[in-house]
Protein backbone atom coordinates (compact mmCIF):
# COMPACT_ATOMS: atom_id res chain seq x y z
CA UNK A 1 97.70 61.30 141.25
CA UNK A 2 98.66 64.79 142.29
CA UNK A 3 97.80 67.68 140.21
CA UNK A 4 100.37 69.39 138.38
CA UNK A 5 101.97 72.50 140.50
CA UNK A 6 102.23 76.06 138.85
CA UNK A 7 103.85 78.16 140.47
CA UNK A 8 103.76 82.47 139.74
CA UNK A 9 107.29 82.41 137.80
CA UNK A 10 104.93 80.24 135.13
CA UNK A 11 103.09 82.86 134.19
CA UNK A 12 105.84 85.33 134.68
CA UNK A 13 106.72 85.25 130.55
CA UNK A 14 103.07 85.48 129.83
CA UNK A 15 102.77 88.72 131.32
CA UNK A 16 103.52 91.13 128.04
CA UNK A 17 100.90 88.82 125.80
CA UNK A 18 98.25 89.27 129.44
CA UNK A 19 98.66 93.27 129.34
CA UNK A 20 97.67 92.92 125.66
CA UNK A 21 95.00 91.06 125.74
CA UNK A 22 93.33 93.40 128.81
CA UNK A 23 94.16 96.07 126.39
CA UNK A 24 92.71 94.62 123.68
CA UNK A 25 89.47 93.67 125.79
CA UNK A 26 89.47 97.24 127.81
CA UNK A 27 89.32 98.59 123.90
CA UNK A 28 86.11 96.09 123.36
CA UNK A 29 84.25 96.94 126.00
CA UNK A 30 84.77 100.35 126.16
CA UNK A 31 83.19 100.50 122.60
CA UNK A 32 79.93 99.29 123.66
CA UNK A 33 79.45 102.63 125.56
CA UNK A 34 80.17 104.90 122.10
CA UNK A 35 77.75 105.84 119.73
CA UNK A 36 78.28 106.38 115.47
CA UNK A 37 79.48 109.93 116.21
CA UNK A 38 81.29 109.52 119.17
CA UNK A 39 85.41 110.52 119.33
CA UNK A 40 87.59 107.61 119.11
CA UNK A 41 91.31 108.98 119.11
CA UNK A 42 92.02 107.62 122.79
CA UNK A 43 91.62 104.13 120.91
CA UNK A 44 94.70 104.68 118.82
CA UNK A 45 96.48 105.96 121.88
CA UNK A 46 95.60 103.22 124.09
CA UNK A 47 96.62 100.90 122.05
CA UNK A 48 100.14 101.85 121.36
CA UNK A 49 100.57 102.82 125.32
CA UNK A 50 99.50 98.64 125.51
CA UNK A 51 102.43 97.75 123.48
CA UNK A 52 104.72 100.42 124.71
CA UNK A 53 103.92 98.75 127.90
CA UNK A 54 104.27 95.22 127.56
CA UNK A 55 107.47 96.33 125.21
CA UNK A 56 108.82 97.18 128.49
CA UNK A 57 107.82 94.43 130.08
CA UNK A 58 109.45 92.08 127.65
CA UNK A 59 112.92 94.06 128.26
CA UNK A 60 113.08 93.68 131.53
CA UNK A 61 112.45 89.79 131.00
CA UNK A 62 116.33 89.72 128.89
CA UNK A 63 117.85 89.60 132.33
CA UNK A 64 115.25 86.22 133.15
CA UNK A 65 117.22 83.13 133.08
CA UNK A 66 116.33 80.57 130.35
CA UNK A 67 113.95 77.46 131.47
CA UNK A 68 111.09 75.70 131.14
CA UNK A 69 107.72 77.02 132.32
CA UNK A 70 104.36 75.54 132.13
CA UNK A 71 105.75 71.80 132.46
CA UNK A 72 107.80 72.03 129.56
CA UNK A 73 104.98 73.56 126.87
CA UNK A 74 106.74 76.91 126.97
CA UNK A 75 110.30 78.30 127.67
CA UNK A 76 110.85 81.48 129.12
CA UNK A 77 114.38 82.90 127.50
CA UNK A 78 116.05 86.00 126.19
CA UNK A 79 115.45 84.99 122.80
CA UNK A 80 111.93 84.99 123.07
CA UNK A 81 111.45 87.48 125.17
CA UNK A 82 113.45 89.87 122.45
CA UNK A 83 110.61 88.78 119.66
CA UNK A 84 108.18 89.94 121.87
CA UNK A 85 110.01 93.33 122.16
CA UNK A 86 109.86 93.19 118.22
CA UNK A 87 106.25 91.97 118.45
CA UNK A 88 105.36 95.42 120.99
CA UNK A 89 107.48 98.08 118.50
CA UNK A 90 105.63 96.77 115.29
CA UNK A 91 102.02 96.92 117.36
CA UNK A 92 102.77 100.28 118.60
CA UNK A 93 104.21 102.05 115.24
CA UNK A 94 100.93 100.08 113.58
CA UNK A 95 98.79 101.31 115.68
CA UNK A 96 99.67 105.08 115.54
CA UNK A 97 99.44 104.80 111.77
CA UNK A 98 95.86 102.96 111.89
CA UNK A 99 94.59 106.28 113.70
CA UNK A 100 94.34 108.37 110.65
CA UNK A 101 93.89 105.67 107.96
CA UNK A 102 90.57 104.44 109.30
CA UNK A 103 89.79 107.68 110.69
CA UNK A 104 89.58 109.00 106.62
CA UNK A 105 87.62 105.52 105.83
CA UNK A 106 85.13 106.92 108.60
CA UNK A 107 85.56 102.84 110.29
CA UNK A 108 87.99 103.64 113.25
CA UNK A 109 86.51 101.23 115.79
CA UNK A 110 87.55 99.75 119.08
CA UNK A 111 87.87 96.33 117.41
CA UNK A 112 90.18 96.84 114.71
CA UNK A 113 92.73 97.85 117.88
CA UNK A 114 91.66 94.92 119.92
CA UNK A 115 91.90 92.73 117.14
CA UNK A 116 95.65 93.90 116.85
CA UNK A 117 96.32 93.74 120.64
CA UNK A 118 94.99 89.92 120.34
CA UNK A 119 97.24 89.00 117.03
CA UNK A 120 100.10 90.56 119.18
CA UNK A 121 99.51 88.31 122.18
CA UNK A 122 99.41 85.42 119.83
CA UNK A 123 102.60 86.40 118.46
CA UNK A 124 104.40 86.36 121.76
CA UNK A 125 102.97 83.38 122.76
CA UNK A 126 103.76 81.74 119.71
CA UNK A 127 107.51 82.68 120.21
CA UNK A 128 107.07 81.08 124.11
CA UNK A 129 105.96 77.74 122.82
CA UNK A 130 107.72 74.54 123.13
CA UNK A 131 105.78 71.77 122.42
CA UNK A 132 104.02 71.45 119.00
CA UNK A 133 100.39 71.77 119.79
CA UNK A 134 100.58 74.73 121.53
CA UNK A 135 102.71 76.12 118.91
CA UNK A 136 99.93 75.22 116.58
CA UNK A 137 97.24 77.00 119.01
CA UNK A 138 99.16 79.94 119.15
CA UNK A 139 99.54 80.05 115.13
CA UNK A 140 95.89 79.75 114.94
CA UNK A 141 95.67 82.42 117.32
CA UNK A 142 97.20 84.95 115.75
CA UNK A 143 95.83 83.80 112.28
CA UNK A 144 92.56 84.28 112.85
CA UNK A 145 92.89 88.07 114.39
CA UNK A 146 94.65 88.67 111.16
CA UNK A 147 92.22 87.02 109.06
CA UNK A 148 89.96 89.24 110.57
CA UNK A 149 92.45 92.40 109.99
CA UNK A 150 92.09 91.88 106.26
CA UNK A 151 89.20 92.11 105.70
CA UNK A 152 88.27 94.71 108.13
CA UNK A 153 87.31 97.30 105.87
CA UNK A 154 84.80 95.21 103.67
CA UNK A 155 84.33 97.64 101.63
CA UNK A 156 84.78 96.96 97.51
CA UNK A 157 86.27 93.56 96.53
CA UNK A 158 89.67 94.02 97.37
CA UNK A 159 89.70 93.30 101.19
CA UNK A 160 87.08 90.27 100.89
CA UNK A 161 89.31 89.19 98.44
CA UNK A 162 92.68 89.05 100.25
CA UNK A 163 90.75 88.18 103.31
CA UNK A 164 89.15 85.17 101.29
CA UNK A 165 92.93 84.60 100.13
CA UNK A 166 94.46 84.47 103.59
CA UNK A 167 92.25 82.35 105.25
CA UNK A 168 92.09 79.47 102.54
CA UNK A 169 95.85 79.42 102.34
CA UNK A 170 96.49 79.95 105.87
CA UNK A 171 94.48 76.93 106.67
CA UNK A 172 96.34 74.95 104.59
CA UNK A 173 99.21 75.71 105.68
CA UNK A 174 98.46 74.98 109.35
CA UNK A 175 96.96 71.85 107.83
CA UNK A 176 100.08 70.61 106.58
CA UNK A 177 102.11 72.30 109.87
CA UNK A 178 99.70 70.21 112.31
CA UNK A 179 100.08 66.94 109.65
CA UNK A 180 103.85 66.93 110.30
CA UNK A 181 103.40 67.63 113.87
CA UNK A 182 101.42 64.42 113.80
CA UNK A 183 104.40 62.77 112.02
CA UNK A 184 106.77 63.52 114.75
CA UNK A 185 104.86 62.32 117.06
CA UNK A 186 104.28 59.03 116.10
CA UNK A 187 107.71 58.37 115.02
CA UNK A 188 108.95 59.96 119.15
CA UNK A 189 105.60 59.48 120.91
CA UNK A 190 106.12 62.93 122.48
CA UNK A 191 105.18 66.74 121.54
CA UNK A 192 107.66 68.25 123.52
CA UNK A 193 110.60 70.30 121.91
CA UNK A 194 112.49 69.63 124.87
CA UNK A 195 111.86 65.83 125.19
CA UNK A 196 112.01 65.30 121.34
CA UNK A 197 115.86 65.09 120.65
CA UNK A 198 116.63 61.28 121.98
CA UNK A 199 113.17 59.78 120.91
CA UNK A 200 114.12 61.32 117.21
CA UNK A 201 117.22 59.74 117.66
CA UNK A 202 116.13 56.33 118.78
CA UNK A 203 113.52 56.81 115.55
CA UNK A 204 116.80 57.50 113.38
CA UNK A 205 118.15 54.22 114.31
CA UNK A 206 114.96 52.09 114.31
CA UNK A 207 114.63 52.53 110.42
CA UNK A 208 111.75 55.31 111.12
CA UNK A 209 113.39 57.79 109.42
CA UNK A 210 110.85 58.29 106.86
CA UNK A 211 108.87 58.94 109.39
CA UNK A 212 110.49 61.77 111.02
CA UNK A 213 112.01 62.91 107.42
CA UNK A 214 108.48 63.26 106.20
CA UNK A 215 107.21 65.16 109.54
CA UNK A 216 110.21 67.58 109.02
CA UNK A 217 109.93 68.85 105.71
CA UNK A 218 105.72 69.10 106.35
CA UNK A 219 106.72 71.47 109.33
CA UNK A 220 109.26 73.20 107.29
CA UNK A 221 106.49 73.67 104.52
CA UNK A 222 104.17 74.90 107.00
CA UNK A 223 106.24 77.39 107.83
CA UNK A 224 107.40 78.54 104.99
CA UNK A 225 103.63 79.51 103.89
CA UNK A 226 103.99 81.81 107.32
CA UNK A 227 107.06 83.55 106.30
CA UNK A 228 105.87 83.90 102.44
CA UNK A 229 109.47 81.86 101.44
CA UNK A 230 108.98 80.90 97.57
CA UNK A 231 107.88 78.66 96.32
CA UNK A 232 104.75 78.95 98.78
CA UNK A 233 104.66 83.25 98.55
CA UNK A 234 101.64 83.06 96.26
CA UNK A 235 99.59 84.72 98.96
CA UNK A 236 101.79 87.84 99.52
CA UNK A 237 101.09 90.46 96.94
CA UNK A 238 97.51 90.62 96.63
CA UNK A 239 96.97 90.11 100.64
CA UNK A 240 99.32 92.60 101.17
CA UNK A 241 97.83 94.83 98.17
CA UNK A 242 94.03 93.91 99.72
CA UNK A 243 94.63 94.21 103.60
CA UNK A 244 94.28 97.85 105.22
CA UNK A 245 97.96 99.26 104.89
CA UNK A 246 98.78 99.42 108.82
CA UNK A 247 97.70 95.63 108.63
CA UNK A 248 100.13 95.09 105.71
CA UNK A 249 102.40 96.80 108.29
CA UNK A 250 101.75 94.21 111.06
CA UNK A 251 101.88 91.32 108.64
CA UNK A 252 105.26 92.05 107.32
CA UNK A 253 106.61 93.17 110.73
CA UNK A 254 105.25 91.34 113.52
CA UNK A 255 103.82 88.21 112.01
CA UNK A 256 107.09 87.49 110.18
CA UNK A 257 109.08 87.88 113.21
CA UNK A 258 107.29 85.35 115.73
CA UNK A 259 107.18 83.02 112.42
CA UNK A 260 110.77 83.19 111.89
CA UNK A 261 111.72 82.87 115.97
CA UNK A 262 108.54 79.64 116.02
CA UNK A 263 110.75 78.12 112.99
CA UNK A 264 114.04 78.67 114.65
CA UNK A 265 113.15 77.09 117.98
CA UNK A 266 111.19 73.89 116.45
CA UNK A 267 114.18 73.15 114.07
CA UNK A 268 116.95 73.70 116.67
CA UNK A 269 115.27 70.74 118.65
CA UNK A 270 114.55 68.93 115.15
CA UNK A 271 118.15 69.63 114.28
CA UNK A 272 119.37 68.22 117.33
CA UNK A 273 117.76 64.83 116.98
CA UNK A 274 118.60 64.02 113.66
CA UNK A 275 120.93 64.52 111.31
CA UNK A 276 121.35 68.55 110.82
CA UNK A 277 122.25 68.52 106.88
CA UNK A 278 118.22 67.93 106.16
CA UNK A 279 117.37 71.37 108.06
CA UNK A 280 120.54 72.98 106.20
CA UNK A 281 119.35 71.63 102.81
CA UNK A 282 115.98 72.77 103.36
CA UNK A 283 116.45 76.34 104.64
CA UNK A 284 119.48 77.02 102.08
CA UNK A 285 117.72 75.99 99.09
CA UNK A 286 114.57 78.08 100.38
CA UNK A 287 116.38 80.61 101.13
CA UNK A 288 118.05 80.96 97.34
CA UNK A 289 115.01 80.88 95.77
CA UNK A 290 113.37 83.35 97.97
CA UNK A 291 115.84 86.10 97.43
CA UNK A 292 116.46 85.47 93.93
CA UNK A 293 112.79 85.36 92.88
CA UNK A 294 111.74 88.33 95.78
CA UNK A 295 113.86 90.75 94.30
CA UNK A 296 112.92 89.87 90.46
CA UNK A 297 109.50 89.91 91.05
CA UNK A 298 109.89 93.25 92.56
CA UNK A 299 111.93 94.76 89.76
CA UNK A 300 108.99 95.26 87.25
CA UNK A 301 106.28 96.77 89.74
CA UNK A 302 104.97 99.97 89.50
CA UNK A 303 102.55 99.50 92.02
CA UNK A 304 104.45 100.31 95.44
CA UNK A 305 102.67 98.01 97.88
CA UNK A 306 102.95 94.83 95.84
CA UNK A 307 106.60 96.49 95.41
CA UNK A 308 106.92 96.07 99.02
CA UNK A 309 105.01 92.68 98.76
CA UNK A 310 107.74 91.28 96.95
CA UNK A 311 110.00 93.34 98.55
CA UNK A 312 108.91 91.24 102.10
CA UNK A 313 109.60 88.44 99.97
CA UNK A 314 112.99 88.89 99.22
CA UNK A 315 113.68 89.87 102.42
CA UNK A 316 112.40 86.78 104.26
CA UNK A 317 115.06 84.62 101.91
CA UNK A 318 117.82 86.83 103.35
CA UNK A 319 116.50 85.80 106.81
CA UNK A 320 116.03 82.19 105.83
CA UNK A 321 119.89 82.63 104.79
CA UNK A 322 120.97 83.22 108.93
CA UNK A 323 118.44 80.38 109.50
CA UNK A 324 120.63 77.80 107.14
CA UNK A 325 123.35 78.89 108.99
CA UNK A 326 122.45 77.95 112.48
CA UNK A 327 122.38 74.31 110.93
CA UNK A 328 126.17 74.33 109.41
CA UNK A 329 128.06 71.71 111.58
CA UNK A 330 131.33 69.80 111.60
CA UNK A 331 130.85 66.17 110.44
CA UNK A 332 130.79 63.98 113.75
CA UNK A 333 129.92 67.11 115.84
CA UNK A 334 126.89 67.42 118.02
CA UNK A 335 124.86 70.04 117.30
CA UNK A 336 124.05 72.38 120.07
CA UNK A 337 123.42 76.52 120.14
CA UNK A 338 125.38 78.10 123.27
CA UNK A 339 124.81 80.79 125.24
CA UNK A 340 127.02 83.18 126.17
CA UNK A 341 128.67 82.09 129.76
CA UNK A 342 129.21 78.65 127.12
CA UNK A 343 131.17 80.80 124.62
CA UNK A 344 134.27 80.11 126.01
CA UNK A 345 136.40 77.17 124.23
CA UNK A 346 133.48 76.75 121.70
CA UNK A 347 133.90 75.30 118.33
CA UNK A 348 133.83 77.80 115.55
CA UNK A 349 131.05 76.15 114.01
CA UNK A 350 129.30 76.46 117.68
CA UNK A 351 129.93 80.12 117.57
CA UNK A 352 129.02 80.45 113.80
CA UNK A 353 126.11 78.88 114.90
CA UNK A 354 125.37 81.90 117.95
CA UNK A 355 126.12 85.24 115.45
CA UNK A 356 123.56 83.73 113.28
CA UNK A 357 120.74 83.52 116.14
CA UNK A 358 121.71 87.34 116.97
CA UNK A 359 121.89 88.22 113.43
CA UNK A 360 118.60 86.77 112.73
CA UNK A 361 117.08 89.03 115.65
CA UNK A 362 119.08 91.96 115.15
CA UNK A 363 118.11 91.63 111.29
CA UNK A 364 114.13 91.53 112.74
CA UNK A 365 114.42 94.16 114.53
CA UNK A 366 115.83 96.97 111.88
CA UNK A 367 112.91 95.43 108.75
CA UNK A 368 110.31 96.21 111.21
CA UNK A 369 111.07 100.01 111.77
CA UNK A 370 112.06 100.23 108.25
CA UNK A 371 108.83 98.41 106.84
CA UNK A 372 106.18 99.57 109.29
CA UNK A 373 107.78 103.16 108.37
CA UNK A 374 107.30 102.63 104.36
CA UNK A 375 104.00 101.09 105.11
CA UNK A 376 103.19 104.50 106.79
CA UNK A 377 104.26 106.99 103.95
CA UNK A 378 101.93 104.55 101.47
CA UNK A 379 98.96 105.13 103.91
CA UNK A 380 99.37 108.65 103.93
CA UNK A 381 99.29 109.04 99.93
CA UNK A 382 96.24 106.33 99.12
CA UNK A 383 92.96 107.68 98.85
CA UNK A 384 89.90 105.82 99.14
CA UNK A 385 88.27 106.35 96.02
CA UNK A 386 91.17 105.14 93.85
CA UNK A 387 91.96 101.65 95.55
CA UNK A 388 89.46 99.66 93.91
CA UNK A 389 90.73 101.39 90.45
CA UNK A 390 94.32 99.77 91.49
CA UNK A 391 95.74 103.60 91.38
CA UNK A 392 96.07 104.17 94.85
CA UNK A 393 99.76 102.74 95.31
CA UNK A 394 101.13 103.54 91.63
CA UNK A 395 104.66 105.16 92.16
CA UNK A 396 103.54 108.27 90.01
CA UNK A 397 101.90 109.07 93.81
CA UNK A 398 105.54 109.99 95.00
CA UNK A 399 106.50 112.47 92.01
CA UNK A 400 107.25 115.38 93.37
CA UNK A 401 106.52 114.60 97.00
CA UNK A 402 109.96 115.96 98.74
CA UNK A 403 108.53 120.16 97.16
CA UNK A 404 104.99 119.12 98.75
CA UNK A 405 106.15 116.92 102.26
CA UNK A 406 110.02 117.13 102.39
CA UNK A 407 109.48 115.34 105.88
CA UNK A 408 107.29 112.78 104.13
CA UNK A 409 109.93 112.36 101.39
CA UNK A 410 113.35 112.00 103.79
CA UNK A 411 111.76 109.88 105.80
CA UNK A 412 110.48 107.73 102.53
CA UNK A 413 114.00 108.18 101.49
CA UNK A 414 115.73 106.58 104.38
CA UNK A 415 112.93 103.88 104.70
CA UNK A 416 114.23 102.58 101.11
CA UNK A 417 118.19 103.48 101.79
CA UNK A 418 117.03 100.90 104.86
CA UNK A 419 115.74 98.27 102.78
CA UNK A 420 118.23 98.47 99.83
CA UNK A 421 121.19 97.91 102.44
CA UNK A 422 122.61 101.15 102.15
CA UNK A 423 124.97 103.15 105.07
CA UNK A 424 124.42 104.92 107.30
CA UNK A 425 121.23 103.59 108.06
CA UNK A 426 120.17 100.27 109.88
CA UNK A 427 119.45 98.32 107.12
CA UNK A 428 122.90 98.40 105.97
CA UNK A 429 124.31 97.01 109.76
CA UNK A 430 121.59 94.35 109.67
CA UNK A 431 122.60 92.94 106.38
CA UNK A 432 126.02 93.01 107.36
CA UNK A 433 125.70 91.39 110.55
CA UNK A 434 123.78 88.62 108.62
CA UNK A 435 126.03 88.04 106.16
CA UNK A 436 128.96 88.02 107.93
CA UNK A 437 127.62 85.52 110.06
CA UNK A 438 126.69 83.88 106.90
CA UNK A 439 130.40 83.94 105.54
CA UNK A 440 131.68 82.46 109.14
CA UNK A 441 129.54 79.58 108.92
CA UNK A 442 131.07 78.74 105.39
CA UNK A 443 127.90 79.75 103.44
CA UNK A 444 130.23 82.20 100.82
CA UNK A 445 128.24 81.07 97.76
CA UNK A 446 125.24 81.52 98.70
CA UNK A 447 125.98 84.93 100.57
CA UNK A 448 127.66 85.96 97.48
CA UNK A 449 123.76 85.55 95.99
CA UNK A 450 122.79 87.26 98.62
CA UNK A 451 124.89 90.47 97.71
CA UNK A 452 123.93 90.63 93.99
CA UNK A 453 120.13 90.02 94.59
CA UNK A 454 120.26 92.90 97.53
CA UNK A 455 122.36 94.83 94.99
CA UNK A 456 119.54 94.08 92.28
CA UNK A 457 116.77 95.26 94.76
CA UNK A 458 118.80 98.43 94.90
CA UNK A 459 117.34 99.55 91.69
CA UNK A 460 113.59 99.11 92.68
CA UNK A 461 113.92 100.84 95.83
CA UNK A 462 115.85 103.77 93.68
CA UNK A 463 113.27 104.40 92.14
CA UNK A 464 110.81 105.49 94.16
CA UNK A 465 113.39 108.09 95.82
CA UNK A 466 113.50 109.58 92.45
CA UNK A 467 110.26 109.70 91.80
CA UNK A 468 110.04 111.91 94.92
CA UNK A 469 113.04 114.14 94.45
CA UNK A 470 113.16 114.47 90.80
CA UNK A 471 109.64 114.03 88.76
CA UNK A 472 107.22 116.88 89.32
CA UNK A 473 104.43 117.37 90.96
CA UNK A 474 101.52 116.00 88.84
CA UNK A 475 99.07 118.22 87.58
CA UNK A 476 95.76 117.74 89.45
CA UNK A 477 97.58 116.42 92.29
CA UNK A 478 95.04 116.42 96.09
CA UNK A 479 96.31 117.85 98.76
CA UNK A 480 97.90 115.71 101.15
CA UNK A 481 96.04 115.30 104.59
CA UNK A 482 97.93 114.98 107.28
CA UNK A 483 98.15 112.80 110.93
CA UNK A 484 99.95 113.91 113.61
CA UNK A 485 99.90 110.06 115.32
CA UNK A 486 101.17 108.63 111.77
CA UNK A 487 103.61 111.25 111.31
CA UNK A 488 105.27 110.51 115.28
CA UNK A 489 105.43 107.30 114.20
CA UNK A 490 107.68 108.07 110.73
CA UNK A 491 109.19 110.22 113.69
CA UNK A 492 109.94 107.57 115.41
CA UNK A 493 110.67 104.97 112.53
CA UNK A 494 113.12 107.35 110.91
CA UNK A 495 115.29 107.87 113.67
CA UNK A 496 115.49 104.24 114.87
CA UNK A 497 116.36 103.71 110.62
CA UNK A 498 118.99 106.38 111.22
CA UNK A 499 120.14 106.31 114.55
CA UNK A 500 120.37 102.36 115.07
CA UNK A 501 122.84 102.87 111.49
CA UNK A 502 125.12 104.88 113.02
CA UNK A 503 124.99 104.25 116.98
CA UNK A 504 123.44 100.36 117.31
CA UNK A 505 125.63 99.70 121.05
CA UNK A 506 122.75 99.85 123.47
CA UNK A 507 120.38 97.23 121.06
CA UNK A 508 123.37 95.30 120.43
CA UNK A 509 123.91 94.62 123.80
CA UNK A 510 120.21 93.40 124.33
CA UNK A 511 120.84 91.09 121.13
CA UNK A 512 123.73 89.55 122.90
CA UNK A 513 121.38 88.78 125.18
CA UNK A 514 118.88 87.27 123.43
CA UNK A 515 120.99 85.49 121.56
CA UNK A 516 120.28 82.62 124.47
CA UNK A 517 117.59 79.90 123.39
CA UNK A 518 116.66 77.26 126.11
CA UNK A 519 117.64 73.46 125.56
CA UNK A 520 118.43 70.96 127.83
């Protein structure tokens, strides 16, 4: 029998997740020639070069034609080569905020960048996958570098706490991800995305549709732990609360994007092999209770990173909205996603069906400047001593913080305009797009939903800017210390929020390129 043959162009989509993991191990070793005292800024500053890097990288890849590397376990397309842009921006904007946050905690090491370099290359990988046990691998991958993450700090009970928290409930869920993984396969006898779609079929007919039923709603479950969609968010708030903010960052960012891409390519081929309205059913009635239940939750917090908690929350239902509309089909039509030299005489369902893959990636794209930004003002205001009191988030940190760091405060300010959904900035086009794309695919109820629970999360985001623009300074207030590598990335952050708003052409273009996910 002859060996398999790999050729180059197989590795050719692994390159960003390779330069990040010889960044993350250049950052290890390099550690083990520093003592206590030694200076550790280049560490921050490698790291985010890393990402800038394989950012880059992952760009150039758009212009790659989609197929099939690595036998069939992986596919090399624009739309996963987009997530791994996302994946580089949220690493880089994390990792110029970690600089000065552990570098107050006295714990900046080499390992809490390589750590984040390794969860990155799990993250792209994860979004290359097609075939379910190396989407599984890749999960775990990136899991455990975040378990890790949490708890980094170890300090008080909080991080060992949300660490503990994670790791239990992660492992459940890729319990319960790997079970209906199993499912599938016994009901097709293959792994394969790509080889799936007739076997489910065939499965459909021979009366094994339990079978493959009960292995699609156990992979829907297990993803829906990933991307915190109620009724399996119980995790969120106190890992996000427990976690070292720039973590938090990542988590909400980076790790919800390659979750949200994993979902979308497993269910397209899942979709495709049996009958569509069970993925539609699933992802619309997740998707209702997610946004209703995010934004409530949200409404009564005074704390601002559980705020945001639930705020990631309500923001993965809105997300989970685009994904129910990918699965909105004619009755008697064959599902299929197009790309765009197959736009051309499509069905409008078929191009519903392509504005809500771009919307979904367009939509990733503007929460992970926006949240990675927030995340950033929150680690500039916590101090140490007060986290394990539970006062180090309260939103009486932001009175008066626009007379003592106006920059601080606009950029705060547009962060929440962002997530509230409100012009000019990005958030505003990215929940448009969405729902729009939402309203073509005949989902008008449940976009209508949509509107009043984004219009209800209005009032919670609000509040914070007038906490910062009209409450006074407290008495006994600390000075605030300041970072110059956090503060380029608000910098950054800010005009992205701002710019992307007003002017989104050049990133649109890229999104109508990645709008292209491989199937045969």
């Amino acid at each position: 029998m002859n060996p398999p043959n790999l050729t180059s162009a197989d590795f050719l989509p692994m390159l960003p997740a390779i330069i990040l993991v010889l960044g993350a191990c250049v950052l290890l070793l390099s550690e083990v020639f520093l003592s206590a005292s030694s200076s550790r800024g280049y560490q921050a500053v490698l790291s985010t070069a890393t990402s800038v890097i394989a950012g880059i990288v992952s760009l150039s890849l758009l212009a790659e034609p989609a197929r099939e590397v690595f036998l069939g376990f992986g596919a090399l397309d624009p739309f996963s080569s987009f997530l791994t842009f996302i994946v580089c921006v949220s690493l880089a904007l994390a990792s110029l905020t970690s600089a000065g946050f552990l570098r107050k905690r006295g714990a900046e090491r080499g390992e809490f960048y390589a750590l984040m370099l390794f969860a990155g290359a799990g993250m792209s990988l994860l979004g290359l996958s097609n075939e379910l046990i190396t989407l599984f691998v890749n999960i775990e991958v990136l899991s455990i570098a975040t378990y890790a993450l949490t708890s980094y700090l170890r300090r008080g009970t909080r991080p060992s706490e949300a660490g503990f928290k994670y790791f239990i409930l992660g492992a459940f869920s890729s319990a319960v991800l790997l079970y209906g993984s199993a499912l599938l396969y016994g009901a097709t006898g293959t792994t394969l995305l790509s080889d799936m779609v007739q076997p489910l079929r065939n499965a459909m007919a021979n009366n094994n549709a339990a079978l493959v039923y009960s292995g699609a709603v156990l992979l829907a479950a297990g993803f829906a732990f990933k991307v915190a969609a109620v009724p399996f968010h119980m995790w969120t708030p106190d890992v996000y609360e427990g976690a070292p903010t720039p973590v938090t960052a990542l988590m909400s960012a980076g790790v919800k994007a390659a979750a949200f891409v994993a979902l979308v390519r497993v269910f397209v081929s899942v979709g495709s092999g049996i009958n569509p309205e069970l993925p539609f059913v699933i992802f619309s009635t997740l998707a209702l209770l997610t946004m209703v239940a995010g934004n409530l939750l949200a409404i009564p917090q005074r704390n601002v990173k559980r705020m945001l908690a639930y705020s990631s929350i309500a923001h993965a239902g809105y997300l989970l909205l685009g994904v129910a509309a990918l699965f909105v089909s004619a009755p008697g039509q064959e599902f299929k996603l197009l790309g765009p030299t197959a736009l051309v005489g499509a069905s409008s369902e078929a191009l519903a069906r392509v504005e809500a893959l771009r919307s979904i990636l367009f939509y990733l794209l503007a929460y992970t400047f926006t949240a990675v930004g927030a995340f950033g003002i929150v680690s500039l205001l916590e101090r140490r001593e007060d986290e394990e009191k539970g006062t180090a988030w309260d939103l009486e940190r932001f009175s008066g913080l626009a007379q003592r760091r106006p920059g601080w405060a606009f950029a705060m300010a547009a962060f929440m305009l962002s997530l509230a959904g409100i012009p000019p900035t990005v958030g505003f086009l990215g929940k448009l797009i969405l729902f729009r794309a939402a309203v073509d695919a005949g989902l008008v109820g449940l976009t209508i939903i949509a509107v009043l629970s984004s219009a209800a999360g209005a009032y919670y985001y609000l509040r914070v800017v007038v906490y910062m623009y009209m409450r006074p300074v407290p008495e006994g207030s600390h000075a605030l210390e300041r970072s110059w590598m956090t503060e380029l990335a608000l910098v950054v952050s800010t005009v992205a929020v701002v710019l992307l708003g007003i002017m989104p052409g050049p990133v649109t273009e890229w999104i109508v390129q990645a709008g292209t996910l491989f199937s045969r």
